[in-house]
C-alpha atoms as a PDB file:
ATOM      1  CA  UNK A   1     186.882  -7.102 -97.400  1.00  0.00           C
ATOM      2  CA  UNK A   2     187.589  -4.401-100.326  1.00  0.00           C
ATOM      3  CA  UNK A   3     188.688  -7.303-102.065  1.00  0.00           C
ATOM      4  CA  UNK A   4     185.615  -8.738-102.170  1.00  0.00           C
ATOM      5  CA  UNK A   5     183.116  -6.240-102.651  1.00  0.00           C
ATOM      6  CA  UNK A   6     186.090  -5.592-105.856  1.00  0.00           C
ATOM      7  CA  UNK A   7     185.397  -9.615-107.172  1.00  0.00           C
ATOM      8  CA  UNK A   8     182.025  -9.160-106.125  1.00  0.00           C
ATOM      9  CA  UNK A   9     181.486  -5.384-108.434  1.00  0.00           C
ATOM     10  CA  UNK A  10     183.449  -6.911-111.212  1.00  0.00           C
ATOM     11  CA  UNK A  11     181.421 -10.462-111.383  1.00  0.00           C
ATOM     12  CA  UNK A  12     178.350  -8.402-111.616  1.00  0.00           C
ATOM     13  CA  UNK A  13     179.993  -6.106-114.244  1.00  0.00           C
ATOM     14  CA  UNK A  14     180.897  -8.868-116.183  1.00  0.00           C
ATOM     15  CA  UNK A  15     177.584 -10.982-116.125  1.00  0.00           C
ATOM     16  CA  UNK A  16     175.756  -7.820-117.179  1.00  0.00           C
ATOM     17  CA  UNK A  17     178.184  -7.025-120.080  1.00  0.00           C
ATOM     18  CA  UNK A  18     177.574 -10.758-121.349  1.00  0.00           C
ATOM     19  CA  UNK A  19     173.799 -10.739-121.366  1.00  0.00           C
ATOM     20  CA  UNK A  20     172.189 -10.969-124.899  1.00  0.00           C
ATOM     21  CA  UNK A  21     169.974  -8.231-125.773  1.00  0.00           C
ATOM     22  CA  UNK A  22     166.761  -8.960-124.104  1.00  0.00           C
ATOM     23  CA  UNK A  23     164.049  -6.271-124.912  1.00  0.00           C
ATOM     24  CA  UNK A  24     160.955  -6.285-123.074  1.00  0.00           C
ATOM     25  CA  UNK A  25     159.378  -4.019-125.615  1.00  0.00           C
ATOM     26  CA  UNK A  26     156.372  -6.553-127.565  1.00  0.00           C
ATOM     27  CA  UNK A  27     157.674  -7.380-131.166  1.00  0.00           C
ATOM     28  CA  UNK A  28     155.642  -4.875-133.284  1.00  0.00           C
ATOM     29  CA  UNK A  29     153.365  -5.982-136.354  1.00  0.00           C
ATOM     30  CA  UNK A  30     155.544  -5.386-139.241  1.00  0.00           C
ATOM     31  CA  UNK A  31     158.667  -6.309-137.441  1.00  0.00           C
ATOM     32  CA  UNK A  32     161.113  -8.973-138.261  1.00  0.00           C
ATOM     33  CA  UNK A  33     163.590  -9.615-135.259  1.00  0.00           C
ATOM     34  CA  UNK A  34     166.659 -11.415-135.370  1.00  0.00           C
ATOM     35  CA  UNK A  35     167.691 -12.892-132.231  1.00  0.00           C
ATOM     36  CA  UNK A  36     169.893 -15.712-131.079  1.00  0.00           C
ATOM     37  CA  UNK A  37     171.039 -16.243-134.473  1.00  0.00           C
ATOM     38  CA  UNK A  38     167.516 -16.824-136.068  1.00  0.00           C
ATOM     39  CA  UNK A  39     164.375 -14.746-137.490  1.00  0.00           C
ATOM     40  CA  UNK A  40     161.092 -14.290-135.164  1.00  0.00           C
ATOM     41  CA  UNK A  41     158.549 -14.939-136.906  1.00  0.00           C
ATOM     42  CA  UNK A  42     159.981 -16.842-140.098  1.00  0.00           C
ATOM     43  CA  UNK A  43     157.001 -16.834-141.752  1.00  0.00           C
ATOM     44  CA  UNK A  44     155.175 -13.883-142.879  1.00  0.00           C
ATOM     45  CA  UNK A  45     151.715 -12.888-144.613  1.00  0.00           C
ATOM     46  CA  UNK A  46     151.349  -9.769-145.520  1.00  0.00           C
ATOM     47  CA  UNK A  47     149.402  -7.087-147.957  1.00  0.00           C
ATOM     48  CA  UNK A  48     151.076  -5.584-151.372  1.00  0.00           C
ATOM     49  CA  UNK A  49     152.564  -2.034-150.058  1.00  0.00           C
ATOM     50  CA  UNK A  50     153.544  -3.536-146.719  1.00  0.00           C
ATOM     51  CA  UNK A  51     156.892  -1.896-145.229  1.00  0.00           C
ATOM     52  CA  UNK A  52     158.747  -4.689-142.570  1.00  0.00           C
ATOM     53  CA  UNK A  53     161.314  -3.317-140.451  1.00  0.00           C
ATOM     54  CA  UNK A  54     164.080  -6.293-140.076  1.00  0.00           C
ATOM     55  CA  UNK A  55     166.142  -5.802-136.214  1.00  0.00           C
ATOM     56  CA  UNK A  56     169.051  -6.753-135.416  1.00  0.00           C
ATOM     57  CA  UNK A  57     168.514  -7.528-131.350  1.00  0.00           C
ATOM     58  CA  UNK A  58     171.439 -10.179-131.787  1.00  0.00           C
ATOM     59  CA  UNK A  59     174.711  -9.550-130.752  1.00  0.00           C
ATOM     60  CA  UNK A  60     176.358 -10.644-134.133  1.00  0.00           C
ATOM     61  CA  UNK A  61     175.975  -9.131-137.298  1.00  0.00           C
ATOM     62  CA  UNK A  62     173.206 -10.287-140.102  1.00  0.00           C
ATOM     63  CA  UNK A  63     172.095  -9.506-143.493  1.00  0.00           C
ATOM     64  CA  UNK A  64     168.692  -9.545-144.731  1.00  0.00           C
ATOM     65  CA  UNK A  65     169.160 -11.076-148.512  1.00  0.00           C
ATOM     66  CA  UNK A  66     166.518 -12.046-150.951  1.00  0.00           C
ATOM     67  CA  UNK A  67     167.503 -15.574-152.367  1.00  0.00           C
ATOM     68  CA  UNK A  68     167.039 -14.155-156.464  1.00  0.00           C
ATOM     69  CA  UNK A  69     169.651 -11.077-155.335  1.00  0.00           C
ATOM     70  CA  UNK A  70     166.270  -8.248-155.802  1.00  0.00           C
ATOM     71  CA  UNK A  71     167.250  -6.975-152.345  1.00  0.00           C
ATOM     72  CA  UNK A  72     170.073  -6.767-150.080  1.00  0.00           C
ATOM     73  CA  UNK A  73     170.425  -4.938-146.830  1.00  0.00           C
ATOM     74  CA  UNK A  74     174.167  -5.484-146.172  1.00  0.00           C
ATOM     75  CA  UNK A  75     175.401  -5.681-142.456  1.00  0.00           C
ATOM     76  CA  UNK A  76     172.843  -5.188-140.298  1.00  0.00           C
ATOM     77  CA  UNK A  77     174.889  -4.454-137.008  1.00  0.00           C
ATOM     78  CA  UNK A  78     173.210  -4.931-133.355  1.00  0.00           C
ATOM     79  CA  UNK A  79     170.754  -2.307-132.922  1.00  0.00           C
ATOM     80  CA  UNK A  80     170.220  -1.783-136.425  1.00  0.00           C
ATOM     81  CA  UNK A  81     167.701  -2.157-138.756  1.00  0.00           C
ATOM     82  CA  UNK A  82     166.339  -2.287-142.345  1.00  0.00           C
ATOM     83  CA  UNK A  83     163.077  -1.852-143.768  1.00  0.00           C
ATOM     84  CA  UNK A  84     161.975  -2.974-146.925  1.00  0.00           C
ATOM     85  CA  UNK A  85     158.951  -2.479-148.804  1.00  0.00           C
ATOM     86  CA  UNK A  86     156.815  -5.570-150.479  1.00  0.00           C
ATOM     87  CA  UNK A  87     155.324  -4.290-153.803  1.00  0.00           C
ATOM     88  CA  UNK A  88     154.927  -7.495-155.521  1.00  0.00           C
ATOM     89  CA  UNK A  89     152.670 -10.296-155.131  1.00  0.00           C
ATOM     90  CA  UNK A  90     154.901 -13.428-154.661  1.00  0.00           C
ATOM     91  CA  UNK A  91     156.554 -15.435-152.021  1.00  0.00           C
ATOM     92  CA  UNK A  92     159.588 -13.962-151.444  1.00  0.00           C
ATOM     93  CA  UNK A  93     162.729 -16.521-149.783  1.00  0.00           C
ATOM     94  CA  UNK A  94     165.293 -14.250-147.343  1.00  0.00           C
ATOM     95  CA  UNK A  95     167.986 -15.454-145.571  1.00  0.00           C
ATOM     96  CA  UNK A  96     171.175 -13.938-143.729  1.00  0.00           C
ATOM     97  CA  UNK A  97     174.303 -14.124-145.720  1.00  0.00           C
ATOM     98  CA  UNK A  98     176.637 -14.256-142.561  1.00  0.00           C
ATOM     99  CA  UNK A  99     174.771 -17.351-141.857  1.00  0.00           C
ATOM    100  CA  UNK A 100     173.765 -18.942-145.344  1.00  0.00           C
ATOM    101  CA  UNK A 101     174.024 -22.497-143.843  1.00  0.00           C
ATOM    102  CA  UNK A 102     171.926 -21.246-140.694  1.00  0.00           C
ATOM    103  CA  UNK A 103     168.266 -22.768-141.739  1.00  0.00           C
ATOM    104  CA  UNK A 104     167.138 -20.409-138.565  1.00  0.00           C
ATOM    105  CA  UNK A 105     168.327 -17.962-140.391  1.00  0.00           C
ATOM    106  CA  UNK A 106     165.501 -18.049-143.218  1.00  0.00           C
ATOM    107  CA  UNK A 107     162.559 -16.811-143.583  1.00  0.00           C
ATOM    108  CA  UNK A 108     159.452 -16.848-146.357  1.00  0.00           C
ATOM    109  CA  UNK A 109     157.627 -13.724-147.040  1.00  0.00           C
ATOM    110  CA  UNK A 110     154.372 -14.013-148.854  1.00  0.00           C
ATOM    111  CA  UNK A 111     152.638 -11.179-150.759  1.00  0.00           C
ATOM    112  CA  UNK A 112     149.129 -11.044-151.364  1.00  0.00           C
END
């Protein structure tokens, strides 16, 4: 019986340690979340001045990366974050360089 309830502990141990990061928290407004290896939403309208907070709810690592090299964030480990603010009026093309290949992994920003 102790054997079991030890298989039984450890399976559940195990299953929990292996779940991706769900959060039940609602995605905010100016939030970017990257998740399963792709960007929620991955496309964006927003106002000059506009601060977006890019997290990391994945379990690997990303990179937010502006396609002309004007930004970077470097790794982005789970948990993290970056924020970036938009200051000029143009459509701005991101993608994570861990990923380059990933098209999930893209997303447009447009400044107005």
């Amino acid at each position: 019986m102790k054997l079991f309830a030890t298989i039984l502990f450890l399976s559940a141990l195990f299953f929990t340690a292996c779940k991706k990061n769900n959060d039940s928290a609602p995605q905010g407004d100016n939030e970017v979340w990257l998740l399963y290896k792709r960007f929620n939403p991955t496309f964006i309208d927003i106002k000059r001045g506009t601060t977006l907070v890019f997290i990391n709810k994945d379990n690997a690592n990303h990179s937010i990366t502006e396609v002309g090299k004007a930004f970077s964030s470097g790794k982005i480990k789970t948990g993290d974050q970056f924020e970036h603010t938009f200051n000029d009026s143009t459509t701005y093309g991101i993608y994570c360089s861990y990923h380059p290949d990933n098209l999930q992994e893209q997303i447009s920003i447009t400044v107005k």
